[in-house]
PDB file of N, CA and C in Angstrom:
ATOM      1  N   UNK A   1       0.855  -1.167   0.000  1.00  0.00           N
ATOM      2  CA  UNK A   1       0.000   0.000   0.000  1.00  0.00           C
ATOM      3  C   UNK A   1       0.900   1.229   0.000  1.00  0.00           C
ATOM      4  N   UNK A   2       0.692   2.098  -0.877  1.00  0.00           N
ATOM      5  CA  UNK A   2       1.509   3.195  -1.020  1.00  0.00           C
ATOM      6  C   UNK A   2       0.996   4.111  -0.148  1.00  0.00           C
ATOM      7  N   UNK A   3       1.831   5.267   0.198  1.00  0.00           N
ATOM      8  CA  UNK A   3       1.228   6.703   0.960  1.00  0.00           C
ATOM      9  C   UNK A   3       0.180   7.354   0.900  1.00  0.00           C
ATOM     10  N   UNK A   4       0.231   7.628  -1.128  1.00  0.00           N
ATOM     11  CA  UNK A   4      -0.455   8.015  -1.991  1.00  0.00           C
ATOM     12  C   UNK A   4      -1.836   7.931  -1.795  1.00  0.00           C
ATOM     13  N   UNK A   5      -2.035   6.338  -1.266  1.00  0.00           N
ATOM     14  CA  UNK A   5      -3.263   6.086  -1.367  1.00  0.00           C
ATOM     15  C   UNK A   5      -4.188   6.541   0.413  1.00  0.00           C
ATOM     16  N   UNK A   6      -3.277   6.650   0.980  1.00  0.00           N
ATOM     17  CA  UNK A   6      -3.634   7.452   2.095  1.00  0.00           C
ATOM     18  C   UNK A   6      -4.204   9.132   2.452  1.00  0.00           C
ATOM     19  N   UNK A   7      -3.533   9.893   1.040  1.00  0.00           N
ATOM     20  CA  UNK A   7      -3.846  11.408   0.714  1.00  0.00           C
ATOM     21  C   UNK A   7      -4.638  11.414   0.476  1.00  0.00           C
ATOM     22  N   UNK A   8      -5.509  10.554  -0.343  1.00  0.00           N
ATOM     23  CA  UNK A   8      -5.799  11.046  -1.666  1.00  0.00           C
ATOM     24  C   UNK A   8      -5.715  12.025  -2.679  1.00  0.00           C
ATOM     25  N   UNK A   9      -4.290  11.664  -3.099  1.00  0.00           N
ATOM     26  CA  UNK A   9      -3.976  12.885  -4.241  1.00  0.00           C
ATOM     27  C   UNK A   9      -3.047  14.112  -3.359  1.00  0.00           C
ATOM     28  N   UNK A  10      -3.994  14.386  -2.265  1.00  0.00           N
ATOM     29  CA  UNK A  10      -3.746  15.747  -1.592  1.00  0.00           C
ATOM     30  C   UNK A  10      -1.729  15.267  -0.921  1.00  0.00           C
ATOM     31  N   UNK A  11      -1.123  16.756  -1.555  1.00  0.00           N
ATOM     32  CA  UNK A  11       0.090  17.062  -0.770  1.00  0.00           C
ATOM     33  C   UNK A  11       0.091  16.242   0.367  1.00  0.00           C
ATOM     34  N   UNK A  12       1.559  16.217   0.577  1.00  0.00           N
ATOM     35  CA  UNK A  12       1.720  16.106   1.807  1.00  0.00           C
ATOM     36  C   UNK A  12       3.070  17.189   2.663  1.00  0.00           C
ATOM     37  N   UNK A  13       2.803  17.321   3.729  1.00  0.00           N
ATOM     38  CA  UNK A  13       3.862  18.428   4.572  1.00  0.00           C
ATOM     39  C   UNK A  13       3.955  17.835   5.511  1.00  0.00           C
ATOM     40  N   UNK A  14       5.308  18.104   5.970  1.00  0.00           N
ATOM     41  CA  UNK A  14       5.931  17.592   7.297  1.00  0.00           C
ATOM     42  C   UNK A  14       5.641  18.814   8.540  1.00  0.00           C
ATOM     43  N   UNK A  15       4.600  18.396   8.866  1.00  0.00           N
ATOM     44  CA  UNK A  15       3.938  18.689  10.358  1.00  0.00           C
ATOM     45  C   UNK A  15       2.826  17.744  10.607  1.00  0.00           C
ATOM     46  N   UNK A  16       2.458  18.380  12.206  1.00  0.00           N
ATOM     47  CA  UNK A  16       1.549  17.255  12.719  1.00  0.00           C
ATOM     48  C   UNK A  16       0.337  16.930  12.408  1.00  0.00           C
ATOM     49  N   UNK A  17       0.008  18.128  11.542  1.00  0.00           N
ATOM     50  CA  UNK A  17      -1.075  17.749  10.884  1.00  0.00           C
ATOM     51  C   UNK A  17      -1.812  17.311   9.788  1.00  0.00           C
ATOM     52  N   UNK A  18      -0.638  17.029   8.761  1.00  0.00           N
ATOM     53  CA  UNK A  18      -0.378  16.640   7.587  1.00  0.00           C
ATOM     54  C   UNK A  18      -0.799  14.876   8.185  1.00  0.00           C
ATOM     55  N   UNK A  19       0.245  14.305   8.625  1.00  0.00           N
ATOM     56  CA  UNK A  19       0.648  13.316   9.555  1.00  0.00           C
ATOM     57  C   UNK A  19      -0.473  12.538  10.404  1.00  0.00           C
ATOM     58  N   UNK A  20      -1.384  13.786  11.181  1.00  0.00           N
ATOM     59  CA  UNK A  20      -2.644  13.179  11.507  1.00  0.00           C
ATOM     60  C   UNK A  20      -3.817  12.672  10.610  1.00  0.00           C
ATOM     61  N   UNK A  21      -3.971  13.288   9.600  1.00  0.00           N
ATOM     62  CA  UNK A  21      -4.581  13.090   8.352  1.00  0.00           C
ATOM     63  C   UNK A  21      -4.298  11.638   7.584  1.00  0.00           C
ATOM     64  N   UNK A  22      -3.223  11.950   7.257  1.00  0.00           N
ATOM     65  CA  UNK A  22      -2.695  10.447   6.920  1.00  0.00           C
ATOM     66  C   UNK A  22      -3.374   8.944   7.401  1.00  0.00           C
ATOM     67  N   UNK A  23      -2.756   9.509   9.491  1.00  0.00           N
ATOM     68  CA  UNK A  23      -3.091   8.476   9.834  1.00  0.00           C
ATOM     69  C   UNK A  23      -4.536   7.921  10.059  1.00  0.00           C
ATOM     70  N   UNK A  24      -5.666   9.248  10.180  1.00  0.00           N
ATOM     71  CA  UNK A  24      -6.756   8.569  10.366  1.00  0.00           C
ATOM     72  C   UNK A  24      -7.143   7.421   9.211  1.00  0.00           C
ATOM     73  N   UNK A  25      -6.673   8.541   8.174  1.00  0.00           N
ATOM     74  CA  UNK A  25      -7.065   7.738   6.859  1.00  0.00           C
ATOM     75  C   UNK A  25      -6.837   5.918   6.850  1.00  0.00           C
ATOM     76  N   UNK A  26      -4.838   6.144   7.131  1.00  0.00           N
ATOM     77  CA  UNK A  26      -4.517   4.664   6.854  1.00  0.00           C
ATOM     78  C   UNK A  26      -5.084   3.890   8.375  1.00  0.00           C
ATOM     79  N   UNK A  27      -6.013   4.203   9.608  1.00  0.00           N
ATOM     80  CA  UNK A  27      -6.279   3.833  10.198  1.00  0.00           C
ATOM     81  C   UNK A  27      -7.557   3.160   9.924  1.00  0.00           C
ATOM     82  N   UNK A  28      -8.360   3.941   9.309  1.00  0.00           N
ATOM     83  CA  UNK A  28      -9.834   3.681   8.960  1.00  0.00           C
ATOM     84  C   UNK A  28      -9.585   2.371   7.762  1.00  0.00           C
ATOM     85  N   UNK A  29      -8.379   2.594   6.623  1.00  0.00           N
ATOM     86  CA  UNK A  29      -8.461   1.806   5.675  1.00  0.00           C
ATOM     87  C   UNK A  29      -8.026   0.427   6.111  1.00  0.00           C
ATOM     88  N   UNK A  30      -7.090   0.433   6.877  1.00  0.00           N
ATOM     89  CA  UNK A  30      -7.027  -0.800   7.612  1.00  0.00           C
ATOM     90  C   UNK A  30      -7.567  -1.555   8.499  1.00  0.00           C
ATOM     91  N   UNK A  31      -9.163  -0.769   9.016  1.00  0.00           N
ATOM     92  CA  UNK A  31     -10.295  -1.222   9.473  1.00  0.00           C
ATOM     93  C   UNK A  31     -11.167  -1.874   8.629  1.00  0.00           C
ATOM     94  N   UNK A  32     -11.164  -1.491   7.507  1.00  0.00           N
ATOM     95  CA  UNK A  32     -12.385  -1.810   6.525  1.00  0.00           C
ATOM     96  C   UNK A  32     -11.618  -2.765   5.505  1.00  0.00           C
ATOM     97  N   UNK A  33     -10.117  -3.006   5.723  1.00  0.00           N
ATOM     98  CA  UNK A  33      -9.343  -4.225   4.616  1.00  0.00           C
ATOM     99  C   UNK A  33      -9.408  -5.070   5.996  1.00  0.00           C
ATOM    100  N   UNK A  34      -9.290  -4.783   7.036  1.00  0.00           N
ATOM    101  CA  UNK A  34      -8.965  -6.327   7.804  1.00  0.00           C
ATOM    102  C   UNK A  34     -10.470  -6.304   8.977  1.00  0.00           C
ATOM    103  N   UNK A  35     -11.094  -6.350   8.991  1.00  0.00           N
ATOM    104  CA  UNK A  35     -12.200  -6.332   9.972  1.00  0.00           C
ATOM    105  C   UNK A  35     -12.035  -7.490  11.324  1.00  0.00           C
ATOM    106  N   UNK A  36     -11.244  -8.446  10.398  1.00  0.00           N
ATOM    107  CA  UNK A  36     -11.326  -9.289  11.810  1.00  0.00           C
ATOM    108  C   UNK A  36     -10.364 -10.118  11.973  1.00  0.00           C
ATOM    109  N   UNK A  37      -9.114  -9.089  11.812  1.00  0.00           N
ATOM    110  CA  UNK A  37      -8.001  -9.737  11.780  1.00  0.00           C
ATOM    111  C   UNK A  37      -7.116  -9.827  13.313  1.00  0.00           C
ATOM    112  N   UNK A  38      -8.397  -9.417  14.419  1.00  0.00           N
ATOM    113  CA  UNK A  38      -7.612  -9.938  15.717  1.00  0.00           C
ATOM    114  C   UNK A  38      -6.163  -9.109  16.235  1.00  0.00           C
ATOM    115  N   UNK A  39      -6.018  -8.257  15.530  1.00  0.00           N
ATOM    116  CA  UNK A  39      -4.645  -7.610  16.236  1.00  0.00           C
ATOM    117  C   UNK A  39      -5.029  -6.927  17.533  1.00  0.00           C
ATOM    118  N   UNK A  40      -3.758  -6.806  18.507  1.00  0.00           N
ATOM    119  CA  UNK A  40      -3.964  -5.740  19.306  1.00  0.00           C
ATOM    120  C   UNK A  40      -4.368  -4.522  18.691  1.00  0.00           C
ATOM    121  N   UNK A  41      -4.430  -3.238  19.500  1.00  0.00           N
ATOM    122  CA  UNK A  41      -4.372  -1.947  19.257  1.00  0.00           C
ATOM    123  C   UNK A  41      -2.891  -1.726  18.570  1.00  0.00           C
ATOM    124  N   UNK A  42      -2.058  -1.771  20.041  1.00  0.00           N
ATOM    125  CA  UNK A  42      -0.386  -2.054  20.071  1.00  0.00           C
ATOM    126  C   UNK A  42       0.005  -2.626  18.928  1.00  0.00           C
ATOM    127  N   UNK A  43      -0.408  -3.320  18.445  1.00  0.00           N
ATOM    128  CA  UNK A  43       0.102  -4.511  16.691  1.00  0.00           C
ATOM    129  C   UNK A  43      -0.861  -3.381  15.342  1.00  0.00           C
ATOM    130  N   UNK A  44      -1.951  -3.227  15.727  1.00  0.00           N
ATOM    131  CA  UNK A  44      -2.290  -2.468  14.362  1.00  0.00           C
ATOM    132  C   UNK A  44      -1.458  -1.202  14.469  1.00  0.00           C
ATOM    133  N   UNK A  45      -1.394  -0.463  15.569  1.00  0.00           N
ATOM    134  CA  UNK A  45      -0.705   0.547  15.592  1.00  0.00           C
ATOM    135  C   UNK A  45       0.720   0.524  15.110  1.00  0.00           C
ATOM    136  N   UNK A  46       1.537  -0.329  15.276  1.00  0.00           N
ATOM    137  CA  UNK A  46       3.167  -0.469  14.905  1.00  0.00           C
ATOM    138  C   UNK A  46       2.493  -0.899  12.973  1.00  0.00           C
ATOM    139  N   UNK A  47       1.787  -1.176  13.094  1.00  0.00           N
ATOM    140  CA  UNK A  47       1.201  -1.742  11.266  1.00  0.00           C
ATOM    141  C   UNK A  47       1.165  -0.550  10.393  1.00  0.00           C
ATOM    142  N   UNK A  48       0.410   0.207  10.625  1.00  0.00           N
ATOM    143  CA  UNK A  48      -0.594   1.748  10.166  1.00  0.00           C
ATOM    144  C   UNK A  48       0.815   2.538  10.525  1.00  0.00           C
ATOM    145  N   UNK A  49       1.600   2.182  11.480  1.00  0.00           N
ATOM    146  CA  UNK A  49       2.902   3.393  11.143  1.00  0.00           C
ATOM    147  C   UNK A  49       3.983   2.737  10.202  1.00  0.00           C
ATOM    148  N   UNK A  50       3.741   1.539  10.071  1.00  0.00           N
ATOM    149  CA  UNK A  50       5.217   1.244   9.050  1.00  0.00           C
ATOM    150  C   UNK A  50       4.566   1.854   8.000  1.00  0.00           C
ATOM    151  N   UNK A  51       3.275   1.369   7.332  1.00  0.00           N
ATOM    152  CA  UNK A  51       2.517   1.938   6.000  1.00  0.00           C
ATOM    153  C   UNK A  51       3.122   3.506   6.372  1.00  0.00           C
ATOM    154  N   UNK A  52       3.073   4.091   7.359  1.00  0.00           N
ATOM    155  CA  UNK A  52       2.826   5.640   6.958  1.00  0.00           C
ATOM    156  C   UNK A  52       4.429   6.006   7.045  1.00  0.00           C
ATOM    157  N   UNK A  53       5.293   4.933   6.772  1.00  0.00           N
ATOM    158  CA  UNK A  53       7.031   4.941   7.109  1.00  0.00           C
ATOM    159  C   UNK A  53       7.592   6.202   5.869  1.00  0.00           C
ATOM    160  N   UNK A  54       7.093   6.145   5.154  1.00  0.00           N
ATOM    161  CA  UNK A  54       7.349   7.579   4.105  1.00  0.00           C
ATOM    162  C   UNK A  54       6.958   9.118   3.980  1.00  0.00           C
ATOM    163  N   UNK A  55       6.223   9.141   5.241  1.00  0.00           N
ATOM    164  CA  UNK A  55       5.681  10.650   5.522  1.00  0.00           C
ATOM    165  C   UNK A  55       6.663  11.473   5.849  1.00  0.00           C
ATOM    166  N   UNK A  56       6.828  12.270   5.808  1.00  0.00           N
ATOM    167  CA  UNK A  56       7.607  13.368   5.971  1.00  0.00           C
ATOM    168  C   UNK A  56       8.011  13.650   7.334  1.00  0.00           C
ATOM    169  N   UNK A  57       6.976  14.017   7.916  1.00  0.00           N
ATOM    170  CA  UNK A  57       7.013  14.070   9.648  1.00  0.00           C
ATOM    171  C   UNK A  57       7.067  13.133  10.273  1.00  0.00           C
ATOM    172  N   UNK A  58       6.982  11.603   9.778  1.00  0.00           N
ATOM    173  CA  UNK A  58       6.761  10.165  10.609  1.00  0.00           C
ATOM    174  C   UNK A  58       8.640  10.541  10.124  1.00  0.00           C
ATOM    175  N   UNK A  59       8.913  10.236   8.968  1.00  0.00           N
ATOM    176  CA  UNK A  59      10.887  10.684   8.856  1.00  0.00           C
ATOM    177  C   UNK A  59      11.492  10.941   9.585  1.00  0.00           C
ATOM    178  N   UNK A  60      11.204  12.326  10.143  1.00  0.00           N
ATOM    179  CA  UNK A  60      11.800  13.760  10.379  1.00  0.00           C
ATOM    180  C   UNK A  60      11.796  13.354  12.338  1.00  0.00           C
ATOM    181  N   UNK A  61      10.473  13.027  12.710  1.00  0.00           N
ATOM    182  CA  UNK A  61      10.126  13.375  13.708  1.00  0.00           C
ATOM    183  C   UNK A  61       9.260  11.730  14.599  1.00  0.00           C
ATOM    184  N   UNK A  62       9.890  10.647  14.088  1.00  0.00           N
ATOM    185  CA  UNK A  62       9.255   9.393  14.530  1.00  0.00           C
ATOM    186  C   UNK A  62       8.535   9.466  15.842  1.00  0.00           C
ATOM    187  N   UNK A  63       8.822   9.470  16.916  1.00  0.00           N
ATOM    188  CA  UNK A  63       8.890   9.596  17.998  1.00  0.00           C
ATOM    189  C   UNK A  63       7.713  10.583  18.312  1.00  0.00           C
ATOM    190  N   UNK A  64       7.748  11.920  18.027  1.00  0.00           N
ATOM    191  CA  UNK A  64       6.442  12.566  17.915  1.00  0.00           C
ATOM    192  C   UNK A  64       5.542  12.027  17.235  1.00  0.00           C
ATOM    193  N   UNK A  65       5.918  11.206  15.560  1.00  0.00           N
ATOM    194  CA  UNK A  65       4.673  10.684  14.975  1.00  0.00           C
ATOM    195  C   UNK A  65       4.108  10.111  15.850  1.00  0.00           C
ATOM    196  N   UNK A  66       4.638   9.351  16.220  1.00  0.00           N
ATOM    197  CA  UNK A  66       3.786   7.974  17.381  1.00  0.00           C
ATOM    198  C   UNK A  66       2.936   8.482  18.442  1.00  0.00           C
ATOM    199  N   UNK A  67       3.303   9.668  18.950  1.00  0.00           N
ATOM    200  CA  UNK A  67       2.320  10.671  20.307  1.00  0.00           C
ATOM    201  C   UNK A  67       0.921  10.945  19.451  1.00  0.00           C
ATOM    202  N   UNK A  68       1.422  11.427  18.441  1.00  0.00           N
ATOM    203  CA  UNK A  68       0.580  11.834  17.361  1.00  0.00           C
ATOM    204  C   UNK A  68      -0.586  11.002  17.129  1.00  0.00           C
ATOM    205  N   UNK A  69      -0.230   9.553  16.813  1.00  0.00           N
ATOM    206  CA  UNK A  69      -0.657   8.810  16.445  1.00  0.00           C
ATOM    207  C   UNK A  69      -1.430   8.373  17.679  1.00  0.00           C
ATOM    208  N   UNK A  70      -1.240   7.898  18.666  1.00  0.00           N
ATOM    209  CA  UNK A  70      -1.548   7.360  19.981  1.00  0.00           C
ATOM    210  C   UNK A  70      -2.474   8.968  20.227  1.00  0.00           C
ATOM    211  N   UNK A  71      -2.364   9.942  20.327  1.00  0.00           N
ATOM    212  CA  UNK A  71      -3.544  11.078  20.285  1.00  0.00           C
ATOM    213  C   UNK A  71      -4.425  10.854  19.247  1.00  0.00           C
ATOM    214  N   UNK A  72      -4.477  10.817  18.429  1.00  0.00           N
ATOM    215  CA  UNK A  72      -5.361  10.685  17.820  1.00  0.00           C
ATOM    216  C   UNK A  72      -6.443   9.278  18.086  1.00  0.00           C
ATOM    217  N   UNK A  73      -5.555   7.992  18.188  1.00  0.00           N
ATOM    218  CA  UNK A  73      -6.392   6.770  19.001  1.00  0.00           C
ATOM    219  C   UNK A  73      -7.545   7.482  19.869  1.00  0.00           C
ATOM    220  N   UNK A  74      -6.979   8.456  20.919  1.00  0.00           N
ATOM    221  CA  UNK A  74      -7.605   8.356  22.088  1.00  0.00           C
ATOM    222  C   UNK A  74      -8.865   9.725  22.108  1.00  0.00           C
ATOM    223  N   UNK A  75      -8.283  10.358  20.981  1.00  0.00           N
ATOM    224  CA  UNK A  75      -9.590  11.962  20.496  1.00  0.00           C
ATOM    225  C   UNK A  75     -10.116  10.701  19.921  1.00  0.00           C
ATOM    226  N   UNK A  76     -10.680  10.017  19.001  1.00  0.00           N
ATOM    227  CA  UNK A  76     -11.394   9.518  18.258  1.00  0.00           C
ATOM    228  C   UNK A  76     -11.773   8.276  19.066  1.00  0.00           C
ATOM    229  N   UNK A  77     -11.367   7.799  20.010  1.00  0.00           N
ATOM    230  CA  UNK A  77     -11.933   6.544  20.675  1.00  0.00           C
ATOM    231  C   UNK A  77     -11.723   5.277  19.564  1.00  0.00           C
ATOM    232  N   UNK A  78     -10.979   5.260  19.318  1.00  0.00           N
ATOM    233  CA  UNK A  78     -10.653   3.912  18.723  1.00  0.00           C
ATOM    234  C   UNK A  78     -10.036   3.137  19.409  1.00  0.00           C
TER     235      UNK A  78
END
């Protein structure tokens, strides 16, 4: 699965909000390709960040991606 298909189309920029975007996206898409594929949170989460391993700010700033990422889990209740 490419990045690409995570934008749709749309740019991407290295900040956190470029980054959050991304991830809801590749979060949601990997809800609706695997529905019952039994992972932890912890296991889809390390999954949905390798896919998003080419972002700019996941690059630049890993370590924040992941806060990022883990915030967003917890605003959206997933």
């Amino acid at each position: 699965m490419s990045l690409s298909s995570h934008q749709g189309g749309d740019r991407m920029f290295n900040n956190a909000d470029s980054f959050a975007q991304a991830f809801d996206q590749a979060w949601q898409l990997h809800s609706r390709r695997h529905p019952q594929q039994g992972l932890s949170a912890s296991d889809k989460l390390a999954m949905v960040l390798a896919e998003l391993a080419e972002h700019p700010f996941h690059q630049d700033q890993p370590e924040l991606a992941e806060q990022v990422a883990q915030f967003r889990l917890r605003l959206l209740g997933l």
